[in-house]
Protein backbone atom coordinates (compact mmCIF):
# COMPACT_ATOMS: atom_id res chain seq x y z
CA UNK A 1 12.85 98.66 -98.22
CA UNK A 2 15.87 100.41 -96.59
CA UNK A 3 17.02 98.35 -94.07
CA UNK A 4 17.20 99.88 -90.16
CA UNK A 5 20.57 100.97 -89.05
CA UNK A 6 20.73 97.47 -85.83
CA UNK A 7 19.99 95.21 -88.87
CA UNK A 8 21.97 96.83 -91.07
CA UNK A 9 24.86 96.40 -88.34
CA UNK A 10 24.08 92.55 -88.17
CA UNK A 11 24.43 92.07 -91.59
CA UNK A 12 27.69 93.81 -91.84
CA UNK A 13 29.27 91.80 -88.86
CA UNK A 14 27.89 88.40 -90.52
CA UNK A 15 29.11 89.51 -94.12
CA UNK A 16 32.78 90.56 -92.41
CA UNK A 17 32.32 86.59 -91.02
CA UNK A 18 32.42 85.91 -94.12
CA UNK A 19 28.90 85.00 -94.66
CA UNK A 20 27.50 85.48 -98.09
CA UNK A 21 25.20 88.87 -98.55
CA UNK A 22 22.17 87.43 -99.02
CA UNK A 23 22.39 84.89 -96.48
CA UNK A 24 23.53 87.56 -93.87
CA UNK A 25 20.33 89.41 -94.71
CA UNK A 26 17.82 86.46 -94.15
CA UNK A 27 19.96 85.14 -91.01
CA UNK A 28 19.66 89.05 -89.76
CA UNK A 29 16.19 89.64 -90.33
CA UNK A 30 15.61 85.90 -88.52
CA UNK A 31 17.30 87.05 -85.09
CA UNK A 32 16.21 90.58 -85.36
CA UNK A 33 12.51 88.92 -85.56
CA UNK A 34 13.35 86.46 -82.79
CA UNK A 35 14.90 89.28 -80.30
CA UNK A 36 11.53 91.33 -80.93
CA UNK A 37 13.52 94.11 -82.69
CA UNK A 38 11.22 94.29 -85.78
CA UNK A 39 8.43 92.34 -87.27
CA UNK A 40 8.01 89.77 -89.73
CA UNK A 41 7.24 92.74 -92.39
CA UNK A 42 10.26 94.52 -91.61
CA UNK A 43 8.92 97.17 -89.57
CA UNK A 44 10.89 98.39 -86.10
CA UNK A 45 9.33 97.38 -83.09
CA UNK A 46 9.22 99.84 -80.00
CA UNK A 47 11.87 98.00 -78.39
CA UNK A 48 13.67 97.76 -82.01
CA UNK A 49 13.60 101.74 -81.17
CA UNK A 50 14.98 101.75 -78.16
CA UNK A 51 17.62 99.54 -79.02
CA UNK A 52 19.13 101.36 -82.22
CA UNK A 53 18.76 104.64 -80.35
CA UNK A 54 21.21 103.25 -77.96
CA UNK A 55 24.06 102.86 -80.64
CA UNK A 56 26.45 99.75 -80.46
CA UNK A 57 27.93 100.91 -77.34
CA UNK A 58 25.09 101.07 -75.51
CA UNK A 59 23.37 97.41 -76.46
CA UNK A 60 27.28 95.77 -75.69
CA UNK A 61 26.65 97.39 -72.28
CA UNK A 62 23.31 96.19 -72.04
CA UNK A 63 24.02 92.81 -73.00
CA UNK A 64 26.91 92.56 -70.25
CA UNK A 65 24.71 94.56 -67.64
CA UNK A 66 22.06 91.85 -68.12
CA UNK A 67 23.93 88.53 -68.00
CA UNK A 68 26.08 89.82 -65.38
CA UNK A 69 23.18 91.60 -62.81
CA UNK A 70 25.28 94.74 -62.57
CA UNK A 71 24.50 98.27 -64.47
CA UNK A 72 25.42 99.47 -67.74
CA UNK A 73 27.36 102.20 -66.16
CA UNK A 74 29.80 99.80 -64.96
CA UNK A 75 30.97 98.62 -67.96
CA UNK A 76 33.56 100.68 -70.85
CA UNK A 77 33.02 99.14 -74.61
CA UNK A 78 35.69 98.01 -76.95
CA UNK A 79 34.86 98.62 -80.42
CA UNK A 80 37.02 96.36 -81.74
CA UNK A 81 35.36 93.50 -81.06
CA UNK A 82 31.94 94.85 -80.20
CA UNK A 83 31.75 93.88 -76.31
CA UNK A 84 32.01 95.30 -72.66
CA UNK A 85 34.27 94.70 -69.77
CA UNK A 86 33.92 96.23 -66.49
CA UNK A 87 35.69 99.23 -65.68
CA UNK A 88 38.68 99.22 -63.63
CA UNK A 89 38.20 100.39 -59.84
CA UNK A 90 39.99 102.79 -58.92
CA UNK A 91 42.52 102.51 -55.93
């Protein structure tokens, strides 16, 4: 089965960890299953959907949006290192 383009992200973040292929797979498909993002057969969930539709970018934004109570919109994303930091006001 072809894997789906947010688990297929994971793996390639855990594997540049330097975590072994298959291990990467199995610890992927474990959190994807945990967050709700597909289901124990390896199909996408609605909210697995809605979450690779929004691209890297967009879940980094999320992520910071949500532990922070603030909107998406505040935030500009680094793609270096995969995260968002609020944008700088403007004097």
């Amino acid at each position: 089965m072809a894997k789906k383009p947010i688990t297929k992200r994971l793996v390639e973040q855990l594997k540049a960890k330097g975590m072994p292929e298959g291990k990467a797979h199995a610890v992927a498909n474990k959190k994807m299953q945990a967050a709700g993002n597909i289901t124990k057969s390896g199909k996408e969930t609605k909210k697995g959907k809605k979450r690779t539709k929004m691209g890297a970018a967009g879940r980094a934004k999320d992520r910071a949006a949500k532990s922070s109570g603030k909107k998406a919109s505040d935030y500009t994303y680094n793609q270096m290192n995969n995260t968002a930091r609020l944008k700088k006001k403007k004097k």
